[in-house]
Protein backbone atom coordinates (compact mmCIF):
# COMPACT_ATOMS: atom_id res chain seq x y z
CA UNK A 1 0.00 0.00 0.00
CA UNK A 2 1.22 3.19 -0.96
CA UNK A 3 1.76 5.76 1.94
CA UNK A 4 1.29 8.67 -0.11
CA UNK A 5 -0.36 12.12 1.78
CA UNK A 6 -2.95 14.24 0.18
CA UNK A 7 -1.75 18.19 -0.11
CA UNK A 8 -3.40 20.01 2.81
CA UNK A 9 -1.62 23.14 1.98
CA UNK A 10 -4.27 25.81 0.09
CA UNK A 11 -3.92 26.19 -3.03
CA UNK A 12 -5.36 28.07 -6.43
CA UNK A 13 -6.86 26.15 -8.79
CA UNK A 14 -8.65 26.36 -12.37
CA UNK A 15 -12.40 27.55 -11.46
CA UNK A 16 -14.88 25.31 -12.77
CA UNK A 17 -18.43 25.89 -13.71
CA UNK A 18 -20.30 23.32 -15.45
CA UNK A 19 -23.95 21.84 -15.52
CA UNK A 20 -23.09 18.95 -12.78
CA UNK A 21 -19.82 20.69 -11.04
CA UNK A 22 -18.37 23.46 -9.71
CA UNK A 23 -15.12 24.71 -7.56
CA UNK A 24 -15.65 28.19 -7.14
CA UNK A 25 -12.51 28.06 -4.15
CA UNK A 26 -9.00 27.43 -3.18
CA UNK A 27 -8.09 23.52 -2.68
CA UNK A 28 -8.41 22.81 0.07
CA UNK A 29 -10.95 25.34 1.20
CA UNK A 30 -9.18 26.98 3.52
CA UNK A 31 -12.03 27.45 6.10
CA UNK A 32 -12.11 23.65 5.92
CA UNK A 33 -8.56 22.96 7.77
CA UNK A 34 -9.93 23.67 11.05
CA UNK A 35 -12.64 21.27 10.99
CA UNK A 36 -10.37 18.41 9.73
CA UNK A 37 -7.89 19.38 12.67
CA UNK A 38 -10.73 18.91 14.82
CA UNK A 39 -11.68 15.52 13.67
CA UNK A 40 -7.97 14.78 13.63
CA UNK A 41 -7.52 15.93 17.50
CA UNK A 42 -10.98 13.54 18.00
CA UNK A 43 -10.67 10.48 16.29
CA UNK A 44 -7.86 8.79 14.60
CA UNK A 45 -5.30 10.54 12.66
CA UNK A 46 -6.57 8.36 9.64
CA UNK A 47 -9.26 10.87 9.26
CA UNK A 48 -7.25 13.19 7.21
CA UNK A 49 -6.04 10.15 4.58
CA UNK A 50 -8.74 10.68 2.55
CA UNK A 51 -9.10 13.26 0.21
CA UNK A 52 -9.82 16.86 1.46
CA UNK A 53 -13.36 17.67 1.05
CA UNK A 54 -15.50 18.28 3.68
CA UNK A 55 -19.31 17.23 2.62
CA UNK A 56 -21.88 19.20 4.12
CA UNK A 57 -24.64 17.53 1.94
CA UNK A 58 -25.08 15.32 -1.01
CA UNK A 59 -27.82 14.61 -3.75
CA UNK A 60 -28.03 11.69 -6.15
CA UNK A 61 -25.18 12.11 -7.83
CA UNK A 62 -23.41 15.10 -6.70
CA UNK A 63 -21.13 16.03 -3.29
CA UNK A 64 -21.89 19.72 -2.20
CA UNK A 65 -19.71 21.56 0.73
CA UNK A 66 -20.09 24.64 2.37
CA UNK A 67 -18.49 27.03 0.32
CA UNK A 68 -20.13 26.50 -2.90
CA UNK A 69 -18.07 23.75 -4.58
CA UNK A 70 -19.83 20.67 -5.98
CA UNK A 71 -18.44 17.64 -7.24
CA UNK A 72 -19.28 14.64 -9.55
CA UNK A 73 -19.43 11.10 -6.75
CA UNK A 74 -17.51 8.53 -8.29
CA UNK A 75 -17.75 6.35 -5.17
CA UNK A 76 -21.34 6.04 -3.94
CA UNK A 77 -19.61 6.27 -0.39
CA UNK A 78 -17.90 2.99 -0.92
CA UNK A 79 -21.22 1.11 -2.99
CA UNK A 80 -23.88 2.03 -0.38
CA UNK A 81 -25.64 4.94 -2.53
CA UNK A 82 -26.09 2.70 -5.20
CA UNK A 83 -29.92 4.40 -5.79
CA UNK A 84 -28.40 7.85 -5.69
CA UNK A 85 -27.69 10.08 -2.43
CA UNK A 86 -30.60 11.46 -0.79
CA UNK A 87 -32.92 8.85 -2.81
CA UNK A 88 -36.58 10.87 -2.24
CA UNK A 89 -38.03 7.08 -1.76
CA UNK A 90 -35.73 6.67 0.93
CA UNK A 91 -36.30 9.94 2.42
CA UNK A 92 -40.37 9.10 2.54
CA UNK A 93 -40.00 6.10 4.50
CA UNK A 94 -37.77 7.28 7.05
CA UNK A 95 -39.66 10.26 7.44
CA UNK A 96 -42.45 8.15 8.17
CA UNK A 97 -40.60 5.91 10.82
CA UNK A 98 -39.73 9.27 11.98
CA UNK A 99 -42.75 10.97 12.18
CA UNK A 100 -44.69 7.94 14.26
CA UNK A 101 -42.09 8.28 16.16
CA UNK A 102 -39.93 4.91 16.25
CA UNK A 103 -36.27 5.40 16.46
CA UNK A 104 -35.81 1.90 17.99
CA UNK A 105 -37.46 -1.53 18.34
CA UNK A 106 -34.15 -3.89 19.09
CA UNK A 107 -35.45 -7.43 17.73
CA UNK A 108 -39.07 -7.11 18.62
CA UNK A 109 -41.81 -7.36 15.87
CA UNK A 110 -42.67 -4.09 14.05
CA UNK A 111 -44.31 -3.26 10.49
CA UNK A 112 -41.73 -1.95 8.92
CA UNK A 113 -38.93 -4.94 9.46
CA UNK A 114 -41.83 -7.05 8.28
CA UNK A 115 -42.68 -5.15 5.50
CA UNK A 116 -38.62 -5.12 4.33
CA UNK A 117 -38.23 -8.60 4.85
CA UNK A 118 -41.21 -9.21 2.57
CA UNK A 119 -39.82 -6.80 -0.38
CA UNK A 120 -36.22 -8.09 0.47
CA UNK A 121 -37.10 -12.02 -0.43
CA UNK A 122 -39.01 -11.15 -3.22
CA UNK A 123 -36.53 -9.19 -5.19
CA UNK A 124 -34.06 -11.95 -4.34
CA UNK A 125 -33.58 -15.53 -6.28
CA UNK A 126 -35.79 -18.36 -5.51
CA UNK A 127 -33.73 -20.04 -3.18
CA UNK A 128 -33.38 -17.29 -0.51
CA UNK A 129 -36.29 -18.02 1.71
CA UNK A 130 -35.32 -16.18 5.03
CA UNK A 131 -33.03 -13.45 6.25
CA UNK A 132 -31.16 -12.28 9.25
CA UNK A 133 -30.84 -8.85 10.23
CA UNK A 134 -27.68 -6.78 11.63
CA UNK A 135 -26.60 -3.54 11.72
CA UNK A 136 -22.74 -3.46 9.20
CA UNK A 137 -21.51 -5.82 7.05
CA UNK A 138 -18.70 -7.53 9.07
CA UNK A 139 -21.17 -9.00 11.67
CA UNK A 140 -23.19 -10.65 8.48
CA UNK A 141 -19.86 -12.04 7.84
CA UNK A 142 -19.04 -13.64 11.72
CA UNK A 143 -22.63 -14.70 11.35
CA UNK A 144 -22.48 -16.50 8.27
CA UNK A 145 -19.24 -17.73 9.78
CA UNK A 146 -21.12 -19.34 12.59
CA UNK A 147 -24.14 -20.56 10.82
CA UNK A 148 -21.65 -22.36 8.27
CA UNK A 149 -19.46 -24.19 11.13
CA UNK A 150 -22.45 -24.74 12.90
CA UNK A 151 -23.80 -26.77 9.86
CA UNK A 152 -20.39 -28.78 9.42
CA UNK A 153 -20.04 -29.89 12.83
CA UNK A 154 -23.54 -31.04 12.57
CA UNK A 155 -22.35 -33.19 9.55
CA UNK A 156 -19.24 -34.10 11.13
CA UNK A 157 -17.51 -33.44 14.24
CA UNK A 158 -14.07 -31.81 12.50
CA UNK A 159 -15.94 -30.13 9.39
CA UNK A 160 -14.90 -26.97 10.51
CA UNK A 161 -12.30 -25.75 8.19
CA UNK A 162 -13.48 -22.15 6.03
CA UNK A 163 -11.56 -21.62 3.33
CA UNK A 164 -11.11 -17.91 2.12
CA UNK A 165 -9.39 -16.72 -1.13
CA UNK A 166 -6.20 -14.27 -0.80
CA UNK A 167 -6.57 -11.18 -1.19
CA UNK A 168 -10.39 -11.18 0.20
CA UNK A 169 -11.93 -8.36 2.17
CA UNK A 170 -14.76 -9.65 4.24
CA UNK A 171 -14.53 -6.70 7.34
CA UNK A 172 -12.87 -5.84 10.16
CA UNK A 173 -13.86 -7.34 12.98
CA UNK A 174 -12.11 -10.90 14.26
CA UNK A 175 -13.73 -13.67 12.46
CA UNK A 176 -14.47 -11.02 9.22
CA UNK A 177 -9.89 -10.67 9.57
CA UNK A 178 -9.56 -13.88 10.19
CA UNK A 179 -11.61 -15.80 6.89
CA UNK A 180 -10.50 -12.95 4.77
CA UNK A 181 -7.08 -12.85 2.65
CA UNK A 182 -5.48 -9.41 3.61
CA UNK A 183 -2.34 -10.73 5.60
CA UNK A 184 -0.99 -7.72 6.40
CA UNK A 185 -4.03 -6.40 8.61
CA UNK A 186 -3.91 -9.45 10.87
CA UNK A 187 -0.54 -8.75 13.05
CA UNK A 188 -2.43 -7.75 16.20
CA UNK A 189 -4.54 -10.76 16.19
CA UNK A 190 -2.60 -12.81 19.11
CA UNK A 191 -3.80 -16.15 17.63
CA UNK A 192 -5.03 -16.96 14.27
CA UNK A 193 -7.59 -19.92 13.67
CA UNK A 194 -5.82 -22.66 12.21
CA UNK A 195 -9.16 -23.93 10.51
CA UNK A 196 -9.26 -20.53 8.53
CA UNK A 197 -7.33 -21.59 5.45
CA UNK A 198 -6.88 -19.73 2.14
CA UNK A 199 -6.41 -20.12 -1.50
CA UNK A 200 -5.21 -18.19 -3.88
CA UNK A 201 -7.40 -15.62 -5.94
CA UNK A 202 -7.26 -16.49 -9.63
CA UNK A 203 -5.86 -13.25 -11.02
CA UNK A 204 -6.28 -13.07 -14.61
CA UNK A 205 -2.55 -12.84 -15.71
CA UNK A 206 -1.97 -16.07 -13.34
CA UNK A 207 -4.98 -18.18 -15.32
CA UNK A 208 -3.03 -15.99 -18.30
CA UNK A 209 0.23 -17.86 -17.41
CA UNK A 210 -1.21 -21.02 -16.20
CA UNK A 211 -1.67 -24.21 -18.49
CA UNK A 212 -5.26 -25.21 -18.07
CA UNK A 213 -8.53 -23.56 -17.30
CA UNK A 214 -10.35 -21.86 -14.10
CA UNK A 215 -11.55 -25.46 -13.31
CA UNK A 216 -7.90 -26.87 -13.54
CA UNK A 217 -6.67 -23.74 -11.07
CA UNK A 218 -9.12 -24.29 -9.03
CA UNK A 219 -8.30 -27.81 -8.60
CA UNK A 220 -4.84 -27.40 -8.24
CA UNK A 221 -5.92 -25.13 -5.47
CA UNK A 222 -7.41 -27.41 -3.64
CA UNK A 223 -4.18 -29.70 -4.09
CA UNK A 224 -2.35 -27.30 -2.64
CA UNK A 225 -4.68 -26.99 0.92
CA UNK A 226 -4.11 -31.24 0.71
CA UNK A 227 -0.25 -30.43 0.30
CA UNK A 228 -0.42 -28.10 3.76
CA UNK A 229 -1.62 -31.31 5.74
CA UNK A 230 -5.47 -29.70 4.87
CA UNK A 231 -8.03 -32.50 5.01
CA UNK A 232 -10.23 -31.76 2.20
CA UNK A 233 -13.63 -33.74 3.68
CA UNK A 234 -13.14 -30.91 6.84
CA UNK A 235 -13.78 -28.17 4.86
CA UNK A 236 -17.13 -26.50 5.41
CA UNK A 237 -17.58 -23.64 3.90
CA UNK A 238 -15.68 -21.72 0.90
CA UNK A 239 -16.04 -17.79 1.29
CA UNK A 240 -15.97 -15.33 -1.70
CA UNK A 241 -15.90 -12.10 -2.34
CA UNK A 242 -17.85 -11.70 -5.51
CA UNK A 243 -14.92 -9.52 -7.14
CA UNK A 244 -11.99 -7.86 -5.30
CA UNK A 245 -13.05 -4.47 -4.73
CA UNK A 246 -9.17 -2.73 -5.46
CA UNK A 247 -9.66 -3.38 -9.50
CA UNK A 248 -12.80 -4.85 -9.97
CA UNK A 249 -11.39 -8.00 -10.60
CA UNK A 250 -14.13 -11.33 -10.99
CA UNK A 251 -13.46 -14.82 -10.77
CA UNK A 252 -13.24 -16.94 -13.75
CA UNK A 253 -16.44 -18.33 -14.51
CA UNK A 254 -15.51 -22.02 -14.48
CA UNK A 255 -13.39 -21.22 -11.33
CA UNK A 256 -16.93 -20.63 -9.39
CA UNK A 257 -18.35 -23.36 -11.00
CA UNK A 258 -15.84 -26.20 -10.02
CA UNK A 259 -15.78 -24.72 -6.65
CA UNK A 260 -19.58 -24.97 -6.42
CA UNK A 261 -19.56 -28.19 -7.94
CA UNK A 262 -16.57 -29.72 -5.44
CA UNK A 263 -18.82 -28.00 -2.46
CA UNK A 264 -22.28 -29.73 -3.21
CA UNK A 265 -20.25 -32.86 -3.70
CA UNK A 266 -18.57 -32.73 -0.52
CA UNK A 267 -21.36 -31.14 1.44
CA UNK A 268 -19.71 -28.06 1.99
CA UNK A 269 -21.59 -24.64 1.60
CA UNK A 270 -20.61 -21.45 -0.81
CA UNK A 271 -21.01 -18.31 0.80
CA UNK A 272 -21.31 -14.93 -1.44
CA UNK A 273 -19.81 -11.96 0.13
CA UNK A 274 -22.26 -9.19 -1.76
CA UNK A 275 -21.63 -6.20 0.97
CA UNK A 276 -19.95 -3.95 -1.60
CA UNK A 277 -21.08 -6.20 -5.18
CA UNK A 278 -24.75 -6.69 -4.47
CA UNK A 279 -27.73 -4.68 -5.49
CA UNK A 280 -27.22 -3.60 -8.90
CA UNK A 281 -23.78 -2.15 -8.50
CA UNK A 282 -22.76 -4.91 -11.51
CA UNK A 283 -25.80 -5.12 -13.76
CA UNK A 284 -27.26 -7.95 -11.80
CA UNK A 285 -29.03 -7.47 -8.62
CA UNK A 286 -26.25 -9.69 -6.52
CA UNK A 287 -22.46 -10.06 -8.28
CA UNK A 288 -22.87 -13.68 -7.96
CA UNK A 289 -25.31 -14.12 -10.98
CA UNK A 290 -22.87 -13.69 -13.35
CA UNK A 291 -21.11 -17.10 -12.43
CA UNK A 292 -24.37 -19.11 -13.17
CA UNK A 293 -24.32 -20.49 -9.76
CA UNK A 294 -26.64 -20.81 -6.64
CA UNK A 295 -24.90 -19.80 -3.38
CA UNK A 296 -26.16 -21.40 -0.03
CA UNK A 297 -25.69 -17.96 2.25
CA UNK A 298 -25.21 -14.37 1.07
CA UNK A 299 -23.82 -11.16 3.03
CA UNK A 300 -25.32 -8.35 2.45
CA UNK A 301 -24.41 -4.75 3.83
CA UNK A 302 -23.81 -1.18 1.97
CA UNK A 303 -26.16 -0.92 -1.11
CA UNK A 304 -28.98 -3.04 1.08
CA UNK A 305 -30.14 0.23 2.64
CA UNK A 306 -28.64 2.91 0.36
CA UNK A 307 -28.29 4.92 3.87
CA UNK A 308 -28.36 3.96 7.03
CA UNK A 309 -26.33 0.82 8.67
CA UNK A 310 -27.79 -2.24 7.31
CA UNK A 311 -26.74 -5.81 7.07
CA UNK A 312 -27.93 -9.25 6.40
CA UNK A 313 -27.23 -12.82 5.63
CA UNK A 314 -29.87 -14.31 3.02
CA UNK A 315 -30.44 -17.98 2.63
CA UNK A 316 -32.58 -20.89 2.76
CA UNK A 317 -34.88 -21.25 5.82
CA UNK A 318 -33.06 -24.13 6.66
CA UNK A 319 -29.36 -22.76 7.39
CA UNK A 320 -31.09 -19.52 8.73
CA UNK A 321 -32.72 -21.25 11.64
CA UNK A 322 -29.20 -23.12 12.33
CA UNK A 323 -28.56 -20.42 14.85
CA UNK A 324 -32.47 -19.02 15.11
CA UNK A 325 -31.38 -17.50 18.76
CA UNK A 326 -28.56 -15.21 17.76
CA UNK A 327 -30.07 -11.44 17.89
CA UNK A 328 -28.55 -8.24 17.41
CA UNK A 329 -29.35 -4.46 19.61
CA UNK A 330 -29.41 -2.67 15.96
CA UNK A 331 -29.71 -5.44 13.43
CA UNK A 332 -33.20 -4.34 11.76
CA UNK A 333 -33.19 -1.09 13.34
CA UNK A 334 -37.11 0.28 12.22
CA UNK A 335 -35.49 3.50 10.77
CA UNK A 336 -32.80 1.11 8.52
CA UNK A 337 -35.58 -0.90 7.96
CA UNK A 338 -37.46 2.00 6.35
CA UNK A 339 -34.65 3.45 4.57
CA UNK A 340 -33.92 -0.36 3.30
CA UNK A 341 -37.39 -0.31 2.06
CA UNK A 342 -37.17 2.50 0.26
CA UNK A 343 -34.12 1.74 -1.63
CA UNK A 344 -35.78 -2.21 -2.82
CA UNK A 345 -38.81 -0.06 -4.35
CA UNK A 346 -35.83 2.87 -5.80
CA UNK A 347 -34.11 0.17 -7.17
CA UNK A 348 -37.21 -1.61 -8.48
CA UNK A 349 -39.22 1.42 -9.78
CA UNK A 350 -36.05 3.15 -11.14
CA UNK A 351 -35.13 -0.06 -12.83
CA UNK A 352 -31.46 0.31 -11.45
CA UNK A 353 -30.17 -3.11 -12.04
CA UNK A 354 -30.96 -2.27 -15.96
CA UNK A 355 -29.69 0.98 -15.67
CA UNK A 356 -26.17 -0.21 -14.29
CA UNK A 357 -26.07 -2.84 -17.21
CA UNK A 358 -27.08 -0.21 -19.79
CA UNK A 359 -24.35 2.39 -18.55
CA UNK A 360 -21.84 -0.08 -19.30
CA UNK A 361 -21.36 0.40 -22.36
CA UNK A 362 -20.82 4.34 -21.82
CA UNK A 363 -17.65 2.93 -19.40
CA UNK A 364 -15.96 0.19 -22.20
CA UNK A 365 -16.59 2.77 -25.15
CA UNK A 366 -14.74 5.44 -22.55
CA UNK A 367 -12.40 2.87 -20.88
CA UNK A 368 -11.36 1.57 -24.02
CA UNK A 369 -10.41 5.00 -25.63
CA UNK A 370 -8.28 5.31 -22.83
CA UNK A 371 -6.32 2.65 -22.93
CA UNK A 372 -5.41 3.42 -26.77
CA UNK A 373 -4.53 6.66 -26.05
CA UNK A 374 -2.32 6.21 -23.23
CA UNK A 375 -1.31 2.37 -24.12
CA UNK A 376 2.27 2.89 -21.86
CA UNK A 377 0.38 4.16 -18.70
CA UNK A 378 -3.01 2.24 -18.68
CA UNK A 379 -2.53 -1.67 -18.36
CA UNK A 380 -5.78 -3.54 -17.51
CA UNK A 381 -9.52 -2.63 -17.64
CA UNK A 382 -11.74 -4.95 -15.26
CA UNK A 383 -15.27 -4.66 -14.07
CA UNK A 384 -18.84 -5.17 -14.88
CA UNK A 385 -21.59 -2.75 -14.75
CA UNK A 386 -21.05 0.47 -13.11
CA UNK A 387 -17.56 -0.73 -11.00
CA UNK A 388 -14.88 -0.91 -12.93
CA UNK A 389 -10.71 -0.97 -12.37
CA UNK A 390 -8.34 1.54 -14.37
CA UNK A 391 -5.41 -0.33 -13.86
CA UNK A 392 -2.28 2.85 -13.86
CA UNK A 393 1.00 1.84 -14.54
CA UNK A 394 4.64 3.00 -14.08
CA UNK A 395 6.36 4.15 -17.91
CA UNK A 396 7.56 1.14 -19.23
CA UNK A 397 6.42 -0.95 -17.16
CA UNK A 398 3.65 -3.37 -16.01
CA UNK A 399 3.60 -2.66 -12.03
CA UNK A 400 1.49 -0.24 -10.94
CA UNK A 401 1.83 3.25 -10.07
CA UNK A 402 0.62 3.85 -6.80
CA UNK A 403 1.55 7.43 -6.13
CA UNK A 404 0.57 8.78 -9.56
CA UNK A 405 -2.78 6.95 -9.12
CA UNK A 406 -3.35 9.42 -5.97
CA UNK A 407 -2.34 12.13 -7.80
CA UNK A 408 -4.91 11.80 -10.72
CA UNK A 409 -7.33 11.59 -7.87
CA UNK A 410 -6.25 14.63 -5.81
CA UNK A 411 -5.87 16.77 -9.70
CA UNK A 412 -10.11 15.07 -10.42
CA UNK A 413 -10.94 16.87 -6.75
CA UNK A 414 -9.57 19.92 -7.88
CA UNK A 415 -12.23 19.51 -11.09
CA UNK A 416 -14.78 18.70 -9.25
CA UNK A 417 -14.67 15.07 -9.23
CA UNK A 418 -14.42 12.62 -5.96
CA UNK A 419 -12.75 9.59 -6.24
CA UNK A 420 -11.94 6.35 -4.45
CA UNK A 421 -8.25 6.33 -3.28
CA UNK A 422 -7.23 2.74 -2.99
CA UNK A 423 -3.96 3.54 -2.66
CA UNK A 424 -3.34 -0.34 -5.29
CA UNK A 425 -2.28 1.68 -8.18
CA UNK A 426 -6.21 1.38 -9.76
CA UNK A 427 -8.51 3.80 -10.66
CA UNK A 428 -11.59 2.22 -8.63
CA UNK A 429 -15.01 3.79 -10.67
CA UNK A 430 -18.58 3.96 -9.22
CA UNK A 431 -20.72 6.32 -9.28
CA UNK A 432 -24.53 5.94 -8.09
CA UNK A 433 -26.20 3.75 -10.41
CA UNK A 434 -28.46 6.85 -10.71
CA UNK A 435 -26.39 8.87 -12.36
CA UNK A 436 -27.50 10.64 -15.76
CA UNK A 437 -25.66 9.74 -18.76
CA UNK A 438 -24.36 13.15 -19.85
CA UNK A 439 -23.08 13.42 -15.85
CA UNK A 440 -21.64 9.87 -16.81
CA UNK A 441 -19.67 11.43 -19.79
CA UNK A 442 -18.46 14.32 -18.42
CA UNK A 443 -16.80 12.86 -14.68
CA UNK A 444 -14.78 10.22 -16.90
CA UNK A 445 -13.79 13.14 -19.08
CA UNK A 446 -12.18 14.92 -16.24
CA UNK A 447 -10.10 12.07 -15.81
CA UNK A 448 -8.92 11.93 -19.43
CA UNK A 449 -7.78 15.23 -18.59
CA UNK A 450 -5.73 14.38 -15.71
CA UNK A 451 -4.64 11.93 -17.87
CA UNK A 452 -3.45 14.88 -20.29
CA UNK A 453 -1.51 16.79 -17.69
CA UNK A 454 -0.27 13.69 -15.74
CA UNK A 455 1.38 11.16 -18.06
């Protein structure tokens, strides 16, 4: 990871005035650095990594501060506004939780959580009967954690083994560290399950370099656990995130489908990790749909509310009522539950999951210009639907350049576009699904021109 600082110094840039942005001030805005001192004396230092714009409101599509500037959201705050900030659908319902008023229920009965469970299993496929309800997306993941060792040793006393993919980001807390694939974030865990194993994710340039297809890696993955004294029949549960969110990068299809071949064979379950993939963001309503396979538990969190903190593990009513005790003091808060309503109908009235399929096209026609133009400095172009991976290299050279990645983020802000910083050396794209065409057009242009003054 690159350890690269955003410029907090002020300074003058271009004024811009178009139809869906504006900077009309110094960068930063100088009567911004005292606020982010305060939230730097408050919290964590890490609150001034990000880039320097303090949001005082947001609207669909756009980011508005204080002082007049507005910019173009490439993020959706990290996949949760997928139906657009400030949705008016969303706004209605918790208005109306608001106005009864019911600010809190914990996990007793009210109209509401029924009424979003109802829309919630509808809109999903055919073999999610039942869902749990929590409050962020890593306790979906320690719950689906539970629910699937639960299962095993139910099967089989030492069928507890998960197996994760490297690489994986499945949250922060223990268990969410723990099954996921990012090493690096796991030195202060004093002990590390032993029966959390990992694979390794099938990059495209390794299937590239690799003599056989998705179903032979995967295969020789699973030699590889045998090789590391891993008993294969103790496995109960593989864990995926539906694409790695740093460059939008998918699975092989035939990977998925060996693995959730091998895992019905063996009696094993496949577990989806949707939090930042599901509801539209790829042109299907979950990521998952694009492997042609049926998962047995899916984590939901970001996009499943559009707003508030919202979480959930989908499934069949049988592995739901594994563990039909477990409850949680916010999990299916009303007012969530109102917001999450709101975003099912946004997404079903606004026809979102179309929408995200039919915009991209707009990103491979722009994408693909790119890369021809700038063929020394742009390497690899993943993604699906509205989230997509500009992969930036170094001149003459295929590894990434992390540092000039930031840059062309920090030189967007001063346009009037907001970015996602990943600090991987990829240009990480995705805007609300919500976003209008010509809006579309004219954010990805403002990178071409960073592009211009950059490379």
């Amino acid at each position: 990871m690159s350890e690269f600082a955003f410029k907090l110094k002020v300074r003058e840039v271009e004024k811009v005035n178009t139809k869906h942005r504006k900077i009309v001030t110094k960068i930063p805005v100088p009567e911004s650095l005292p606020l982010l001192e305060k939230l730097k004396k408050y919290e964590s230092s890490n609150a001034l990594e990000q880039l320097p714009v303090v949001w005082d409101r947001a609207n669909n599509y756009q980011i508005f501060d204080s002082w007049g500037n507005v910019w173009i959201d490439f993020t959706s705050t990290i996949f949760v506004a997928n139906s657009g900030h400030g949705n008016e659908k969303i706004i209605k319902r918790i208005r109306e939780c608001l106005d009864k008023p019911l600010l809190h229920s914990y996990y007793y009965p009210t109209q509401i959580r029924a009424d979003f469970l109802e829309k919630l299993i509808a809109m999903t496929p055919v073999n999610i009967e039942k869902a749990i309800l929590l409050s962020v997306g890593t306790e979906a993941t320690e719950r689906a954690i539970k629910i699937s060792r639960i299962r095993g040793v139910n099967i089989q006393n030492e069928k507890n083994i998960i197996v994760g993919g490297e690489g994986n980001y499945h949250g922060k807390t223990l268990g969410a560290q723990m099954v996921g694939g990012q090493h690096s974030d796991k030195d202060w865990i004093g002990y590390l399950d032993p029966n959390m194993v990992h694979i390794p994710f099938p990059f495209p340039w390794v299937l590239e370099e690799f003599d056989g297809s998705g179903e032979d890696l995967f295969n020789s993955h699973l030699e590889g656990l045998e090789a590391k004294g891993i008993n294969l029949n103790h496995i109960a549960a593989f864990f995926v995130e539906s694409f790695q969110g740093w460059g939008a990068i998918f699975y092989p299809v035939d990977y998925i489908k060996a693995m959730r071949k091998w895992s019905k064979d063996n009696n094993a379950l496949l577990v989806f990790d949707e939090i930042q993939a599901g509801f539209g963001r790829t042109g299907k309503l979950f990521a998952y749909e694009h492997y042609g396979v049926e998962p047995d538990l899916v984590i939901c969190g970001k996009g499943i509310s559009g707003s508030l903190p919202l979480s959930a593990v989908l499934g069949p009513a049988d592995l739901i009522e594994m563990d039909a005790g477990y409850t949680s003091t916010h999990g299916g808060n009303p007012m969530a539950c109102a917001a999450g309503l709101g975003n099912l109908e946004a997404i079903e009235q606004m026809d979102l999951v179309s929408e995200a399929a039919r915009k991209e096209t707009i990103f491979l026609e722009t994408l693909g210009a790119w890369k021809k133009k700038f063929p020394s400095r742009i390497g690899r172009i993943l993604g699906k639907g509205m989230i997509f991976g500009v992969f930036i290299a170094c001149e003459g050279s295929s590894e990434l350049d992390h540092d000039l990645t930031n840059i062309i983020c920090e030189r967007a802000m001063e346009k009037g576009v907001f970015s996602i910083c990943t600090g991987r050396g990829t240009l990480k794209l995705g805007p609300p699904l919500t976003i209008p065409d010509d809006a579309l057009v004219d954010g990805l242009s403002v990178y071409e021109e960073c592009f211009d003054e950059l490379f």
